[in-house]
C-alpha atoms as a PDB file:
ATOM      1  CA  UNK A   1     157.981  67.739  91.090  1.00  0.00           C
ATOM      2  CA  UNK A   2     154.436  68.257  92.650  1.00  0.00           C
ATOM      3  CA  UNK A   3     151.252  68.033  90.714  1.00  0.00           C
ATOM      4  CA  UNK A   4     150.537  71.570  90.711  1.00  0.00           C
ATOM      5  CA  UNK A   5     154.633  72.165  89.485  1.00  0.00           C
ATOM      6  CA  UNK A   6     153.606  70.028  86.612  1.00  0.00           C
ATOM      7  CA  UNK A   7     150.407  72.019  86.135  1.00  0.00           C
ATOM      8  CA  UNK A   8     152.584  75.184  86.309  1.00  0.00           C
ATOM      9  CA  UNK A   9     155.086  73.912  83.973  1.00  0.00           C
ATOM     10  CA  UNK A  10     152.410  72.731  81.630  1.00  0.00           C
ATOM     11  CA  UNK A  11     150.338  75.815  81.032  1.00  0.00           C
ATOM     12  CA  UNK A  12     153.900  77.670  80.710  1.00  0.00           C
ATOM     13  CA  UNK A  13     154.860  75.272  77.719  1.00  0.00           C
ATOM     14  CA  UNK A  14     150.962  75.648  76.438  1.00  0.00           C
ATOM     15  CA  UNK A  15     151.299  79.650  76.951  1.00  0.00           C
ATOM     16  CA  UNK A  16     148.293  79.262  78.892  1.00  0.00           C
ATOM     17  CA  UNK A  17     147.575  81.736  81.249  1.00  0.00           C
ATOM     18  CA  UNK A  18     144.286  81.008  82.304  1.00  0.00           C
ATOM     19  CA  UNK A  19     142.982  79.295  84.978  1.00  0.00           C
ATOM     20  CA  UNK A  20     139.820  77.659  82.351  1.00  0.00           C
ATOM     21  CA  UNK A  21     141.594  74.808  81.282  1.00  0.00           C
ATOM     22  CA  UNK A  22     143.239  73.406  85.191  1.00  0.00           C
ATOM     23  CA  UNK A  23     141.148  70.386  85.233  1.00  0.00           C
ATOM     24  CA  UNK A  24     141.431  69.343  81.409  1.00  0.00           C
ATOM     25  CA  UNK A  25     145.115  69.546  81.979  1.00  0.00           C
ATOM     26  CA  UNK A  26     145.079  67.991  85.522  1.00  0.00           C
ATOM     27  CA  UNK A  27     143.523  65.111  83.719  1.00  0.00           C
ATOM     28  CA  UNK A  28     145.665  65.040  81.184  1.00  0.00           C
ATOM     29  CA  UNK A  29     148.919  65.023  84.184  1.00  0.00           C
ATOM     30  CA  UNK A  30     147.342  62.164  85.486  1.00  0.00           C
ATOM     31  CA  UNK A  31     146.734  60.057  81.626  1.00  0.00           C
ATOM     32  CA  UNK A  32     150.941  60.885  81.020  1.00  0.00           C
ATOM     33  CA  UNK A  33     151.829  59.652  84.708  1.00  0.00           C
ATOM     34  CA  UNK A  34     149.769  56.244  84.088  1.00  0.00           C
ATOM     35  CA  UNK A  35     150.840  55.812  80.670  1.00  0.00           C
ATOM     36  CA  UNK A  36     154.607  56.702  81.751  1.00  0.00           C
ATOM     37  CA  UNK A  37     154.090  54.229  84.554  1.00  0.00           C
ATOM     38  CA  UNK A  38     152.742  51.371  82.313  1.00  0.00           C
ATOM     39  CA  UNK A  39     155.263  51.773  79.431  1.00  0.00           C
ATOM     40  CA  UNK A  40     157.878  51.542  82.178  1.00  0.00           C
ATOM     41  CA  UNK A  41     156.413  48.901  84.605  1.00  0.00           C
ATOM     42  CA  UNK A  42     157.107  50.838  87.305  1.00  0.00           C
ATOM     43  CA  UNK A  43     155.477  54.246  88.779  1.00  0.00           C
ATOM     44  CA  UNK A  44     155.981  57.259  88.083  1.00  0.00           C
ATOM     45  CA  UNK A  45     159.031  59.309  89.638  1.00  0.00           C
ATOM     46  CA  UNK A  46     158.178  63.124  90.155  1.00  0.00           C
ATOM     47  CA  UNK A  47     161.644  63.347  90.810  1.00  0.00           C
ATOM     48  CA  UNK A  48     163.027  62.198  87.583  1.00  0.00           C
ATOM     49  CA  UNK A  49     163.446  65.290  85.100  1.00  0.00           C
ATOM     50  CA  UNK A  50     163.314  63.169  81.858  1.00  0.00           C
ATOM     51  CA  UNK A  51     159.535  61.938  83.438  1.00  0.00           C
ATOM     52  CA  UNK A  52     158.442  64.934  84.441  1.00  0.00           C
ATOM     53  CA  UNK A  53     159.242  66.395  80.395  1.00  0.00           C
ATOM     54  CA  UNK A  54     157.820  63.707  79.140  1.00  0.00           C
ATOM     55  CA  UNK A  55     154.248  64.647  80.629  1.00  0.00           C
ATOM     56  CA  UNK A  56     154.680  67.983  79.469  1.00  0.00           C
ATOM     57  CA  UNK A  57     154.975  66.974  76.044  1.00  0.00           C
ATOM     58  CA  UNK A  58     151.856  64.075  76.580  1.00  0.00           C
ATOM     59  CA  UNK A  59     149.974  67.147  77.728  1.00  0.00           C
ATOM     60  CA  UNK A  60     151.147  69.343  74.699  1.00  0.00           C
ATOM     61  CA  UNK A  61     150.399  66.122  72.296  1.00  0.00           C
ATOM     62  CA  UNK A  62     147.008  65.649  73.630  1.00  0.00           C
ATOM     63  CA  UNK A  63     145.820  69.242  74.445  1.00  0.00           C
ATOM     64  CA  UNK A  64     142.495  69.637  72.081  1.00  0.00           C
ATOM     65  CA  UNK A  65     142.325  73.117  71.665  1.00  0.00           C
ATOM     66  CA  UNK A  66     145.683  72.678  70.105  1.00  0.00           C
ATOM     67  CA  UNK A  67     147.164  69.355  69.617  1.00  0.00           C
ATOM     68  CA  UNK A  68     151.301  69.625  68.775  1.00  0.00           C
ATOM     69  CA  UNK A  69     152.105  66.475  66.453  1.00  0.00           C
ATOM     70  CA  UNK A  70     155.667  67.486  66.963  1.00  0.00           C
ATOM     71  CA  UNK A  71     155.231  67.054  70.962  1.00  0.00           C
ATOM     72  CA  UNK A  72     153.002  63.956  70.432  1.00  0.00           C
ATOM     73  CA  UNK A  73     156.271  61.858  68.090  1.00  0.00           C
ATOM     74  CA  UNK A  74     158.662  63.718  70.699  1.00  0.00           C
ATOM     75  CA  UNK A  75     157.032  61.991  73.755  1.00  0.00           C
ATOM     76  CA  UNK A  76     156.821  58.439  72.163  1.00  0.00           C
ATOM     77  CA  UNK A  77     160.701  58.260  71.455  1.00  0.00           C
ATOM     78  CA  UNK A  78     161.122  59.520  74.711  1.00  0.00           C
ATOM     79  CA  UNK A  79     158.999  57.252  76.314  1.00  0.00           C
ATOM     80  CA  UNK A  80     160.401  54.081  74.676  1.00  0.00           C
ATOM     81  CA  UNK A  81     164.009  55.484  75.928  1.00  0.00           C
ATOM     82  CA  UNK A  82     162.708  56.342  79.689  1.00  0.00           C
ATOM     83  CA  UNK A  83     161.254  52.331  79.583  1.00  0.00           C
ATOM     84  CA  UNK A  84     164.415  50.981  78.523  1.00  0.00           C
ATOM     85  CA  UNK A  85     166.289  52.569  81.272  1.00  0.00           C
ATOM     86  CA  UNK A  86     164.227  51.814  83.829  1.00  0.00           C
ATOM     87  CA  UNK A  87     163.545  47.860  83.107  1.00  0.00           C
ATOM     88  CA  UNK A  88     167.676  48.185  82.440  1.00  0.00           C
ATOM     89  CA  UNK A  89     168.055  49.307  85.991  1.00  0.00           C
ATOM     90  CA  UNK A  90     166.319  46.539  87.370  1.00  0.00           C
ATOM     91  CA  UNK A  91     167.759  43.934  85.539  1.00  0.00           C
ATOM     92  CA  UNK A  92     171.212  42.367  87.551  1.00  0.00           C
END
């Protein structure tokens, strides 16, 4: 998934239909991707669906016009599950 997919899919899940916030949320795509990356030790993959729903939900958490708690917990379980797969992959 592109950046600007993510954007998309963001601002659907955010029922934003302006283009005001792009950049705040652009920013916040690129915070999820590094923090996804670091959790995992490894970058992030675009093409992974459970990745790219994981920065939607960063990006719901950590919108501040309206900051979802639920999202926020939602992300952090799935975060600590997308981690353990991938250092479980690389592991012989």
């Amino acid at each position: 998934m592109t950046d600007q997919e993510l954007l998309a899919l963001c601002k659907v899940s955010l029922r934003l239909t302006t283009i005001a916030y792009d950049d705040l949320i652009s920013s916040l795509i690129t915070a999820a991707k590094l923090d996804i990356g670091e959790a995992c030790d490894a970058e992030f993959d675009p093409d992974n669906e459970n990745e790219c729903h994981a920065v939607v939900l960063y990006v719901k958490g950590q919108f501040p016009y309206q900051p979802d708690e639920k999202s926020w917990d939602l992300y952090q379980k799935r975060l600590s599950v997308i981690g353990t797969r991938k250092i479980g992959r690389e592991t012989p």
